[in-house]
PDB file of N, CA and C in Angstrom:
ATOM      1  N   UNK A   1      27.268 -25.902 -47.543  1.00  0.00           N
ATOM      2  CA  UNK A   1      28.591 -26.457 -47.323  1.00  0.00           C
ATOM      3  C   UNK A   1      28.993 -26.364 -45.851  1.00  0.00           C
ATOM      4  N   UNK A   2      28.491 -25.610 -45.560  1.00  0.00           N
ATOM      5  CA  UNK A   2      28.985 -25.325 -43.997  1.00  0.00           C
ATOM      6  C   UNK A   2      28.293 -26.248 -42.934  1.00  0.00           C
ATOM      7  N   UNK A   3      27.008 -26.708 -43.220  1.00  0.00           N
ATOM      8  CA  UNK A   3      26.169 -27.894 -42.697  1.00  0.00           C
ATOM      9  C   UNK A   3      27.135 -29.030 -42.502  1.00  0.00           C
ATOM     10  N   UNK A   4      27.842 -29.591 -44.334  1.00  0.00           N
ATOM     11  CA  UNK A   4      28.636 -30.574 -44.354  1.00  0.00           C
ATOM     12  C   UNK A   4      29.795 -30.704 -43.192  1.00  0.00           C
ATOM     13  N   UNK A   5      30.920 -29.333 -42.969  1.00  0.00           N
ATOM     14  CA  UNK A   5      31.581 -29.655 -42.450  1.00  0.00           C
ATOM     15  C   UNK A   5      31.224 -29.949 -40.912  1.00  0.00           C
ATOM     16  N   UNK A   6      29.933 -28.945 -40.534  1.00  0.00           N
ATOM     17  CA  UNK A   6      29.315 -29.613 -39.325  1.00  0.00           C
ATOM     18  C   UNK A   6      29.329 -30.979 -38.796  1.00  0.00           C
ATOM     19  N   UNK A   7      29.016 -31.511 -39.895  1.00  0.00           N
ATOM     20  CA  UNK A   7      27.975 -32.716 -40.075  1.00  0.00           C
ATOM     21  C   UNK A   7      29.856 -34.051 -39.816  1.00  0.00           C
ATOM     22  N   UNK A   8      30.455 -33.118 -40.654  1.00  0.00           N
ATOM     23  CA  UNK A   8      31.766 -34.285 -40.603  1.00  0.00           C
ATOM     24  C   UNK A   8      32.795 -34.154 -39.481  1.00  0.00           C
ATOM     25  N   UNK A   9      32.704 -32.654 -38.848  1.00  0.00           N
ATOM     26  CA  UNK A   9      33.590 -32.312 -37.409  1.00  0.00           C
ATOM     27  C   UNK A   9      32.503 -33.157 -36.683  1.00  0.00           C
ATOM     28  N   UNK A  10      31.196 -33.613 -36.322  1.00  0.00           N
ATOM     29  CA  UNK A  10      30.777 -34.324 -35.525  1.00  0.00           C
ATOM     30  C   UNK A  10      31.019 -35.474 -35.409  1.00  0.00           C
ATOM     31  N   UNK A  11      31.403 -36.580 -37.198  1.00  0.00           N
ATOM     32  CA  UNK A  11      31.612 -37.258 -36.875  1.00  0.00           C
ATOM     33  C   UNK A  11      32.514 -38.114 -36.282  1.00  0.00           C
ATOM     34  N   UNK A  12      33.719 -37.291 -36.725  1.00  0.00           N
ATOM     35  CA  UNK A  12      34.872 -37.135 -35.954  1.00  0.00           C
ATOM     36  C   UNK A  12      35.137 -37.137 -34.722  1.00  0.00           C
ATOM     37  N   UNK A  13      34.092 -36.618 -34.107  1.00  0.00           N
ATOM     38  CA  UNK A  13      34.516 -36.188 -32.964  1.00  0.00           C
ATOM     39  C   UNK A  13      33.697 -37.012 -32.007  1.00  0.00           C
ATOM     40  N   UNK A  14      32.622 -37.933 -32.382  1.00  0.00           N
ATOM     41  CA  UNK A  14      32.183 -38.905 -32.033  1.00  0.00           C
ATOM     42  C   UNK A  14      32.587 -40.465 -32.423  1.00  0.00           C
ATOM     43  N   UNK A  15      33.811 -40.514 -33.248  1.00  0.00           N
ATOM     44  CA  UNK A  15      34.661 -41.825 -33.808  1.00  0.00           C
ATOM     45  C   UNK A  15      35.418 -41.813 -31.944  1.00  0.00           C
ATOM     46  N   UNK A  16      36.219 -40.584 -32.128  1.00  0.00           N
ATOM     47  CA  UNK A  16      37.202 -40.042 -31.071  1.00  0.00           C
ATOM     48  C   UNK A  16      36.981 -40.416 -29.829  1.00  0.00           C
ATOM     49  N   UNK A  17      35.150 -39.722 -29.359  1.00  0.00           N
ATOM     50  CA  UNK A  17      34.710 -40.291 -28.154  1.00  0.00           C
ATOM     51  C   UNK A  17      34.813 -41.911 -28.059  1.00  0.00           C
ATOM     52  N   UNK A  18      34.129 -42.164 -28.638  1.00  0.00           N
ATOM     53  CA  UNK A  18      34.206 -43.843 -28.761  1.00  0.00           C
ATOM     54  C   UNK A  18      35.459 -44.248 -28.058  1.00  0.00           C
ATOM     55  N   UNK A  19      36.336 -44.243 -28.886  1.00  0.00           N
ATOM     56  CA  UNK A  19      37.710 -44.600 -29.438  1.00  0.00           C
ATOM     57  C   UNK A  19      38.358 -44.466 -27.985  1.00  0.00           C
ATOM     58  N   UNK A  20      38.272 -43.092 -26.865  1.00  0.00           N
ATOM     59  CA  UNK A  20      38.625 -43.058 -25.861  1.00  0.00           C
ATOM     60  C   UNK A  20      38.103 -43.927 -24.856  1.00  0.00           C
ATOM     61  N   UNK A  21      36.393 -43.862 -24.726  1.00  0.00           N
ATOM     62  CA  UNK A  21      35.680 -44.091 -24.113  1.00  0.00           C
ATOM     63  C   UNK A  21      35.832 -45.639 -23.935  1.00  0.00           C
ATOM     64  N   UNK A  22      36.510 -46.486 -25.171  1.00  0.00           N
ATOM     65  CA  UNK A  22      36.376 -47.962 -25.260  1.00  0.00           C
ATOM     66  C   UNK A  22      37.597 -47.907 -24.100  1.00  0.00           C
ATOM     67  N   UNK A  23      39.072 -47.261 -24.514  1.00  0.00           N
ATOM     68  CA  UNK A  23      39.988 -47.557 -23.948  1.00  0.00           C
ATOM     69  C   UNK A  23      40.302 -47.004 -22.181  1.00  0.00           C
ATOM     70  N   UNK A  24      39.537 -45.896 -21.611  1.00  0.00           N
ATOM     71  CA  UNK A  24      39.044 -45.995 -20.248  1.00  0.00           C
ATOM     72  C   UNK A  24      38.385 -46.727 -19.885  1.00  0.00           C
ATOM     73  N   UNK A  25      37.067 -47.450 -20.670  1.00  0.00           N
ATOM     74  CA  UNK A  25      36.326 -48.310 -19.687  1.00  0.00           C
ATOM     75  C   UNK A  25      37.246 -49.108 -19.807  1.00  0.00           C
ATOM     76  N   UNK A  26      37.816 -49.959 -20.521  1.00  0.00           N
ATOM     77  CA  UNK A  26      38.511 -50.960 -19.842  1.00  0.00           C
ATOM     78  C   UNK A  26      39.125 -50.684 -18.792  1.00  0.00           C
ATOM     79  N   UNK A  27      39.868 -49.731 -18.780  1.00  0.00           N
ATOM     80  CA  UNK A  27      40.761 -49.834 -17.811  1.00  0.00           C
ATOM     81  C   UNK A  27      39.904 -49.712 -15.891  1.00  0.00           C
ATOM     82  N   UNK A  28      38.922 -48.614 -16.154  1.00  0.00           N
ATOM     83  CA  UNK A  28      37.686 -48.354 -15.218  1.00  0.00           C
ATOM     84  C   UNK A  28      37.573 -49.778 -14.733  1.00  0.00           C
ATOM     85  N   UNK A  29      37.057 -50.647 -15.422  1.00  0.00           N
ATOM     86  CA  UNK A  29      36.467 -52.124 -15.338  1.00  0.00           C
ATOM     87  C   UNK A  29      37.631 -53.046 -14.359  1.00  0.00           C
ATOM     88  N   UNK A  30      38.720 -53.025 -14.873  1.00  0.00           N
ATOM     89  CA  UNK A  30      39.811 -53.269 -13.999  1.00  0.00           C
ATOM     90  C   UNK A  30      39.791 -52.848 -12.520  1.00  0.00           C
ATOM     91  N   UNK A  31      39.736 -51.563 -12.776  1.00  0.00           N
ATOM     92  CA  UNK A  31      40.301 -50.533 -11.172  1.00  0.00           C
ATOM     93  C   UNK A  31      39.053 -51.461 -10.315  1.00  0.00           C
ATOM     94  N   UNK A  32      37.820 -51.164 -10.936  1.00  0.00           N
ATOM     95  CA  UNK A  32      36.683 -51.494 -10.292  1.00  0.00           C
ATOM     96  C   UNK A  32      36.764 -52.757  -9.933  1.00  0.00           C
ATOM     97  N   UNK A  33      37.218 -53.742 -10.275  1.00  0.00           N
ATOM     98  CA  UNK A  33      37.063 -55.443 -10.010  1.00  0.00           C
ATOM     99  C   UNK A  33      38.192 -55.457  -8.704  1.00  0.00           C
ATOM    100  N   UNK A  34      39.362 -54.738  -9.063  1.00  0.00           N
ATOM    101  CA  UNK A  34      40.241 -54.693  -8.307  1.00  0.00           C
ATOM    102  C   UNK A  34      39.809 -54.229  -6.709  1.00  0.00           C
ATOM    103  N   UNK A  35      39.473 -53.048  -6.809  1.00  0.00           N
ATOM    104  CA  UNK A  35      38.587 -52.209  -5.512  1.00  0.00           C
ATOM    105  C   UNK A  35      37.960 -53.473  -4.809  1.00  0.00           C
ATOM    106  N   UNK A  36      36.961 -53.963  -5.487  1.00  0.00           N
ATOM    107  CA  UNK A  36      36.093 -54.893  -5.239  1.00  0.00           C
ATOM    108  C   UNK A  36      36.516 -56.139  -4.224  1.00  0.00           C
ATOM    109  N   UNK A  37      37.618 -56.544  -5.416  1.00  0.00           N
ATOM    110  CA  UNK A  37      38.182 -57.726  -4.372  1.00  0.00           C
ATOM    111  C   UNK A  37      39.078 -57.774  -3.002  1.00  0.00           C
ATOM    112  N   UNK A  38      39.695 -56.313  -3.438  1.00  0.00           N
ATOM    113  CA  UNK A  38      40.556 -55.538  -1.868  1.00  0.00           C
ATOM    114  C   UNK A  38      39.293 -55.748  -0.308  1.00  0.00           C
ATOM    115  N   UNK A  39      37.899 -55.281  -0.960  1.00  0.00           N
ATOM    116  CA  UNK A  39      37.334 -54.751   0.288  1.00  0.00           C
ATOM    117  C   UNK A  39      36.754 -55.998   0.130  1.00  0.00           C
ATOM    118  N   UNK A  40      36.598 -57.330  -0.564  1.00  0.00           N
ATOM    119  CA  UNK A  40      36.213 -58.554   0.048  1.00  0.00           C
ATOM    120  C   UNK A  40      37.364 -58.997   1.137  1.00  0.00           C
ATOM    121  N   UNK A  41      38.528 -59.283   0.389  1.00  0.00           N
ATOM    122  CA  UNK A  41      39.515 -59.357   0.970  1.00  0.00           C
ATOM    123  C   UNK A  41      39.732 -59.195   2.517  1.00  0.00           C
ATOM    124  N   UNK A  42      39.311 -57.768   2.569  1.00  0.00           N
ATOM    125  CA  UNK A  42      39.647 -57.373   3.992  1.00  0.00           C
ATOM    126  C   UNK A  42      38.666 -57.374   4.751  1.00  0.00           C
ATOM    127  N   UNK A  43      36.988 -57.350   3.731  1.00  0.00           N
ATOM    128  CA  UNK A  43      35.959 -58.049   5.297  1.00  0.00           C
ATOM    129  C   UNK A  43      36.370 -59.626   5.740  1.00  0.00           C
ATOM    130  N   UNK A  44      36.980 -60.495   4.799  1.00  0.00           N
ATOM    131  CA  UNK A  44      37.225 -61.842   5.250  1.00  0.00           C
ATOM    132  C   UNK A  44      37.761 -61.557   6.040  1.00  0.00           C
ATOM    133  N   UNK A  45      39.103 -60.624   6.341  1.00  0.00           N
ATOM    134  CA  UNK A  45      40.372 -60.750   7.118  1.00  0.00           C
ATOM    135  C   UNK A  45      39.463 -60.257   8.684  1.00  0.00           C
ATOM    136  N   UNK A  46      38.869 -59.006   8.507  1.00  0.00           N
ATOM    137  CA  UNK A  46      38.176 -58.625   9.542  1.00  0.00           C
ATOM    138  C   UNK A  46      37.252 -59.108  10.473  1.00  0.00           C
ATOM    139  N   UNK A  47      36.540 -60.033   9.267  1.00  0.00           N
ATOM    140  CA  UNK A  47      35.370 -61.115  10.147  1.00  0.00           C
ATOM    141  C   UNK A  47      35.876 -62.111  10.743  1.00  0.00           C
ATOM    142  N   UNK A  48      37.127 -63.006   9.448  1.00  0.00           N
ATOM    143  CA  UNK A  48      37.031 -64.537  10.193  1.00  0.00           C
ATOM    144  C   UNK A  48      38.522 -64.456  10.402  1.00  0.00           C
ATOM    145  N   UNK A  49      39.424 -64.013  10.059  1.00  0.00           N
ATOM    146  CA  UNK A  49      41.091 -64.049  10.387  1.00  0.00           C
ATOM    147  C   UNK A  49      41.575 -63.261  11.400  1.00  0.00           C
ATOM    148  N   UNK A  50      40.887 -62.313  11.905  1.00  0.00           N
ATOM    149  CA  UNK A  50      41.367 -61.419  12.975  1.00  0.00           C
ATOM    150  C   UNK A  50      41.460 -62.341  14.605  1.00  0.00           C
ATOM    151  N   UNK A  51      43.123 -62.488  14.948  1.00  0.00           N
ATOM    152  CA  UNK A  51      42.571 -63.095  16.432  1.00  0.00           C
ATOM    153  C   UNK A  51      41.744 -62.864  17.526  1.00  0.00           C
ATOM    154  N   UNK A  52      40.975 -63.543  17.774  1.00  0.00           N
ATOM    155  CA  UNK A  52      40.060 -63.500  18.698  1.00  0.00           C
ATOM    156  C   UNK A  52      38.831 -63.251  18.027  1.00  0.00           C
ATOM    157  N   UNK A  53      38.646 -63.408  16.360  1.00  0.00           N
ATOM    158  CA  UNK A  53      36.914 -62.505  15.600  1.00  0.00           C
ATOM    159  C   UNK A  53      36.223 -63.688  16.235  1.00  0.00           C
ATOM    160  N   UNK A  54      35.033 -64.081  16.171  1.00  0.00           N
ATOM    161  CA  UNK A  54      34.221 -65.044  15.816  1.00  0.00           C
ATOM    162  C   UNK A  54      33.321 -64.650  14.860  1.00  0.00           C
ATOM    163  N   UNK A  55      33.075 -65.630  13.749  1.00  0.00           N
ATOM    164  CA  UNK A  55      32.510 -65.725  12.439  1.00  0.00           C
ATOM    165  C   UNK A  55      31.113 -65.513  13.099  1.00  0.00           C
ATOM    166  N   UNK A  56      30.627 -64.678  12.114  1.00  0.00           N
ATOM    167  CA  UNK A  56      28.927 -64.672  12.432  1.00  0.00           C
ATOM    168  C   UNK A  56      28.089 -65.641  12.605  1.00  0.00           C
ATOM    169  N   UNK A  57      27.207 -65.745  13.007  1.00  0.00           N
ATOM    170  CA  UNK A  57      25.972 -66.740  13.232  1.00  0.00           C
ATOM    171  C   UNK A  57      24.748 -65.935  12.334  1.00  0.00           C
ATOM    172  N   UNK A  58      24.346 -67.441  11.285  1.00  0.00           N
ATOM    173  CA  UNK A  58      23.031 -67.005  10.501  1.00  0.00           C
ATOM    174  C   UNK A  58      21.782 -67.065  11.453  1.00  0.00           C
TER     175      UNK A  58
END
């Protein structure tokens, strides 16, 4: 009997992980896209919008 309740506090407690884990990554996934587009953002501003930059040469 004592196996069982093992067996059912785990599963519990791996519904739980899930259950969190779904609702941080989303939010993770967000922060991260967000981050992402800030530091595109600001190499554009740095490379080609800054007065006086000149845009790179390939």
């Amino acid at each position: 009997m004592e196996n069982l309740t093992y067996y059912i506090v785990f599963l519990l407690m791996l519904i739980i992980g899930v259950f969190v884990l779904k609702k941080v990554a989303g939010c993770m996934i967000k922060f991260v896209v967000t981050i992402v587009l800030i530091v595109v953002m600001a190499a554009l501003w740095y490379f080609f919008l800054r007065e006086g930059a000149t845009p790179p040469t390939l």
